[in-house]
N, C-alpha and C. Protein backbone atom coordinates (compact mmCIF):
# COMPACT_ATOMS: atom_id res chain seq x y z
N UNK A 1 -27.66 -1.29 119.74
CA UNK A 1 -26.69 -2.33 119.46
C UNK A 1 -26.53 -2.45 117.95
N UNK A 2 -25.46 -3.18 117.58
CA UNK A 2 -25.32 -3.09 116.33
C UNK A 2 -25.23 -4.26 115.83
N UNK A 3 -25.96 -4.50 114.84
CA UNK A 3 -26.33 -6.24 114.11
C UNK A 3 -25.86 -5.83 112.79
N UNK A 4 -25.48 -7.11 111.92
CA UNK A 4 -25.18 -7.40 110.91
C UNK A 4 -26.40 -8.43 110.10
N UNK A 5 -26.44 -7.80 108.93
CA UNK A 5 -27.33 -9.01 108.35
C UNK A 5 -26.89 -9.65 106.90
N UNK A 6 -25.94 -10.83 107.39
CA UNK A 6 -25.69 -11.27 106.01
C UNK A 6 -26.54 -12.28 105.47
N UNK A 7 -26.54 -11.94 104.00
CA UNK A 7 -27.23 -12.60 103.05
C UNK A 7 -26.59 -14.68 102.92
N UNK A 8 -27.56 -15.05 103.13
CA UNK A 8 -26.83 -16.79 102.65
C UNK A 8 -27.52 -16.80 101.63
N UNK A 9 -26.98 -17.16 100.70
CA UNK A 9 -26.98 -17.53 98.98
C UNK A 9 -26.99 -18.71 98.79
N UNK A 10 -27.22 -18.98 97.62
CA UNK A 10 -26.88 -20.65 97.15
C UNK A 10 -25.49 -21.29 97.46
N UNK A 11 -24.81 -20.18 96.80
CA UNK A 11 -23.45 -20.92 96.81
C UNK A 11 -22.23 -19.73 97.53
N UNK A 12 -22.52 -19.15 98.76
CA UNK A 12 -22.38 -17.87 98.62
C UNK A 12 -22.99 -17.18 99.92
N UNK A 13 -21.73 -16.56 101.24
CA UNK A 13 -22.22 -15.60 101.87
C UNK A 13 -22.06 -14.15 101.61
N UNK A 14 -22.77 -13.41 101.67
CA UNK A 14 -22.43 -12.16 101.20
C UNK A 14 -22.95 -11.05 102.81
N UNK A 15 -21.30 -10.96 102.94
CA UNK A 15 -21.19 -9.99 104.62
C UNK A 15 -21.57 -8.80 104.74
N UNK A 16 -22.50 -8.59 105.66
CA UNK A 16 -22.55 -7.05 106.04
C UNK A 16 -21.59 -6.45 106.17
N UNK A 17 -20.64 -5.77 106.20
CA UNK A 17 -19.44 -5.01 106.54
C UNK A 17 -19.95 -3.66 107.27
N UNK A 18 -20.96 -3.35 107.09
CA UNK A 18 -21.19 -1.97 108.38
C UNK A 18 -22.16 -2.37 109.08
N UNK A 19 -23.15 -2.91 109.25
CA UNK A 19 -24.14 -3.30 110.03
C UNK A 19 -25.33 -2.24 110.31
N UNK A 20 -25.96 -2.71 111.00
CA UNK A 20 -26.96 -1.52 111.22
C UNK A 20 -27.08 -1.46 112.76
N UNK A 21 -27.66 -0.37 113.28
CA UNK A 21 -27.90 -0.06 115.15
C UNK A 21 -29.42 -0.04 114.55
N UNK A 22 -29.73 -1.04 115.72
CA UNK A 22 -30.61 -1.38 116.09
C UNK A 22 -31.21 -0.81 117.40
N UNK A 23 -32.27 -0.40 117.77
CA UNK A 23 -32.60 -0.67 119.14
C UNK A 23 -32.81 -1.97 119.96
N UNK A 24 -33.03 -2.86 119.20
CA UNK A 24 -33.39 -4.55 119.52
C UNK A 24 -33.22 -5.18 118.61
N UNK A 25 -32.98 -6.60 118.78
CA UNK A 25 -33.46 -7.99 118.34
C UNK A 25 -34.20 -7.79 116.72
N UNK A 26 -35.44 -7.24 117.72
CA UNK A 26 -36.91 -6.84 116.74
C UNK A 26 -36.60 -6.13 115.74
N UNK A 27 -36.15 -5.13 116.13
CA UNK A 27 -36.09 -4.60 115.25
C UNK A 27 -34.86 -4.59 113.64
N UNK A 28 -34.07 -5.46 114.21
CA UNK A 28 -32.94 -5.71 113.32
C UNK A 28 -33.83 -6.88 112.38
N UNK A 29 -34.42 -7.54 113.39
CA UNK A 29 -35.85 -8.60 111.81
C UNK A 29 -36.81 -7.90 111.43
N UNK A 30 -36.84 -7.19 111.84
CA UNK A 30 -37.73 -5.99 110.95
C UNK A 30 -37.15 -5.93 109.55
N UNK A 31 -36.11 -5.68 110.07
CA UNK A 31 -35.05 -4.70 108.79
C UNK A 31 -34.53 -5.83 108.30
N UNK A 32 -34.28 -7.34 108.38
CA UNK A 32 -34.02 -8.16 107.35
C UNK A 32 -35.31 -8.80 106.44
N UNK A 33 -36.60 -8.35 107.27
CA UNK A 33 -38.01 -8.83 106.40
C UNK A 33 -37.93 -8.10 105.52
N UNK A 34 -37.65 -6.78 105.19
CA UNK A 34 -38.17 -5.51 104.73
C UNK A 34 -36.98 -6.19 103.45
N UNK A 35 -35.64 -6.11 103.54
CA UNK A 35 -34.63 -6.57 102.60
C UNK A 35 -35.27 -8.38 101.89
N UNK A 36 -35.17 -8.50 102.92
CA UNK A 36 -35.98 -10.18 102.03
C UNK A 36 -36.63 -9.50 100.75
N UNK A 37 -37.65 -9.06 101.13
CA UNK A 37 -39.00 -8.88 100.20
C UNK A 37 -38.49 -8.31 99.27
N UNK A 38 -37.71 -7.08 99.41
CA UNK A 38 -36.86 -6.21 98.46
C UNK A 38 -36.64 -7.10 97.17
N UNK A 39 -35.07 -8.05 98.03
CA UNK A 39 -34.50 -8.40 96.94
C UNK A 39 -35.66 -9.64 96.30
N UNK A 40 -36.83 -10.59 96.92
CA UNK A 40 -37.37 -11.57 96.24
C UNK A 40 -38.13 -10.34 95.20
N UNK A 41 -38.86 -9.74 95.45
CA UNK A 41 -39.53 -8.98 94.07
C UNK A 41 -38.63 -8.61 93.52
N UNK A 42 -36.95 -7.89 93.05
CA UNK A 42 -36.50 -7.67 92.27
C UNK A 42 -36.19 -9.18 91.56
N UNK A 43 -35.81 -9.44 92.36
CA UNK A 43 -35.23 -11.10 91.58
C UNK A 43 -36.75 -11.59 90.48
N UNK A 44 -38.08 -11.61 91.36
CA UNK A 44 -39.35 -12.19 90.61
C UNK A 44 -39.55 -11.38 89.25
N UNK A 45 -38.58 -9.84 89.51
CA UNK A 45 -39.14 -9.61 88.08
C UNK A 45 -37.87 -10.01 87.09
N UNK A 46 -36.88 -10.18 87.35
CA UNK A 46 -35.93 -10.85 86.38
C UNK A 46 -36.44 -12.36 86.07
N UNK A 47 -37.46 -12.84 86.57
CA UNK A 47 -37.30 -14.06 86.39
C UNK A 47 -36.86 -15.18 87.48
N UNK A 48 -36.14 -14.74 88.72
CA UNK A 48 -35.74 -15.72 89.39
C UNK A 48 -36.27 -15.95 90.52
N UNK A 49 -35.98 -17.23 91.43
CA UNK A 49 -36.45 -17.59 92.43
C UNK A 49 -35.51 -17.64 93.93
N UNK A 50 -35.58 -16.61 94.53
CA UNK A 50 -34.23 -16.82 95.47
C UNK A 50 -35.01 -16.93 96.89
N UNK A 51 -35.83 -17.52 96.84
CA UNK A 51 -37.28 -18.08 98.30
C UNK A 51 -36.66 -18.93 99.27
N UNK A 52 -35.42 -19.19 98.33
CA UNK A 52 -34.45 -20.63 99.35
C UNK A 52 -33.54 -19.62 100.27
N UNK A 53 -33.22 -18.42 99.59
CA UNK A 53 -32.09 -17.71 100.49
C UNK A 53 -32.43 -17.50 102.16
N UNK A 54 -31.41 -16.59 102.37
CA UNK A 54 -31.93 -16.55 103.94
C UNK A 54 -31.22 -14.89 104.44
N UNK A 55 -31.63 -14.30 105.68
CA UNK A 55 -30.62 -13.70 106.42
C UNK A 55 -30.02 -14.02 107.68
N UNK A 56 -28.82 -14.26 107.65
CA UNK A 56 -28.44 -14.52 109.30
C UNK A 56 -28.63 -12.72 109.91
N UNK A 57 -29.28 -12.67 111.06
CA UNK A 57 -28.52 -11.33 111.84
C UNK A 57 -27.61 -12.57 113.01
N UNK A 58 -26.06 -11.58 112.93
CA UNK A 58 -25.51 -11.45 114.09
C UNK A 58 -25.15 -10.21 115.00
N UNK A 59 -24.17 -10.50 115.73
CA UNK A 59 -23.65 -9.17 116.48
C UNK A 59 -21.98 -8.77 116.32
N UNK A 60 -21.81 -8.33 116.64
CA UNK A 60 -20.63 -7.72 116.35
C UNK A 60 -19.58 -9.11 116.76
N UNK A 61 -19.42 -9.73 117.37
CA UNK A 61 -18.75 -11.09 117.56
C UNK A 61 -19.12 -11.92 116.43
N UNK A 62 -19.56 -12.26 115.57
CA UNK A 62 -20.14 -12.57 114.55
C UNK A 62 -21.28 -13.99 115.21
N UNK A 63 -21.66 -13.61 116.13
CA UNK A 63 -22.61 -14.90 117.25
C UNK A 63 -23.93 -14.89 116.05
N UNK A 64 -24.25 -15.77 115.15
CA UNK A 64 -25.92 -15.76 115.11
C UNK A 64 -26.80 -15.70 116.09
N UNK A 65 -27.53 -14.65 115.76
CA UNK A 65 -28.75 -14.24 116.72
C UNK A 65 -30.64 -14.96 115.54
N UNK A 66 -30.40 -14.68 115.04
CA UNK A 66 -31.38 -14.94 114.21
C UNK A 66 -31.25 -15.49 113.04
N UNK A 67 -31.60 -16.00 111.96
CA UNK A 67 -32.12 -16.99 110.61
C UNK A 67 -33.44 -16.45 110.43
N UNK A 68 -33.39 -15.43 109.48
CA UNK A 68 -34.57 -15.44 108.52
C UNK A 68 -34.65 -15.73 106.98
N UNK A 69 -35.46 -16.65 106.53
CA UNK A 69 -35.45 -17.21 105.53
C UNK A 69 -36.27 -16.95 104.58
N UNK A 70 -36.31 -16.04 103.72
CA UNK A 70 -36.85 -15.53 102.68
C UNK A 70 -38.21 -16.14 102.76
N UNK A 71 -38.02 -17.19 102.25
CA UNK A 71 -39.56 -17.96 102.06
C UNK A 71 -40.71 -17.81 103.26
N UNK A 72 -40.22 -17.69 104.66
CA UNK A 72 -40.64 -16.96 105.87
C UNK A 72 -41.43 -15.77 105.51
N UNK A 73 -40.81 -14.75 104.66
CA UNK A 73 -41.50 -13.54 104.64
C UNK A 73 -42.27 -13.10 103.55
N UNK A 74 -43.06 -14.41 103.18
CA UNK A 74 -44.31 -14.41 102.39
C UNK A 74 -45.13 -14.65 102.84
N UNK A 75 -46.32 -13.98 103.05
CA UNK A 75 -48.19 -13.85 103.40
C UNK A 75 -48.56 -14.80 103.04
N UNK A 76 -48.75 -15.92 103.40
CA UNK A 76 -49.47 -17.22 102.74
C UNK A 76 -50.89 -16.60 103.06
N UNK A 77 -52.03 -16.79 101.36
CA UNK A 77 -53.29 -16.24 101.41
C UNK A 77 -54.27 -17.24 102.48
């Protein structure tokens, strides 16, 4: 199946336009944890804090299926 994972920003959605195939659910939050982390360490080394952002996955209807929220995909020690 094919999911989309757009970015929610501060002020600001920024759309998947091709999406990704997924085999599941799972695996499409797989693949927005993996981007979370991405962009929070690039951002941590400029200096910024984007822990508030989020990813919606939807589906091709644009239905939210999921909300993952950056701050979610940090290891609390």
């Amino acid at each position: 199946m094919r999911y989309y994972l757009h970015q929610i920003q501060t002020d600001e959605i920024v759309r998947d336009p091709e999406g990704s195939d997924c085999a599941a659910l799972l695996n499409a939050e797989a693949e927005a944890v993996d981007a979370a982390r991405e962009m929070m360490a690039s951002a941590v080394r400029t200096g910024r804090d984007i822990s508030h952002w989020a990813i919606e996955i939807t589906d091709a209807d644009g239905r939210v299926l999921k909300r993952v929220a950056f701050a979610s995909t940090l290891r609390r020690g």
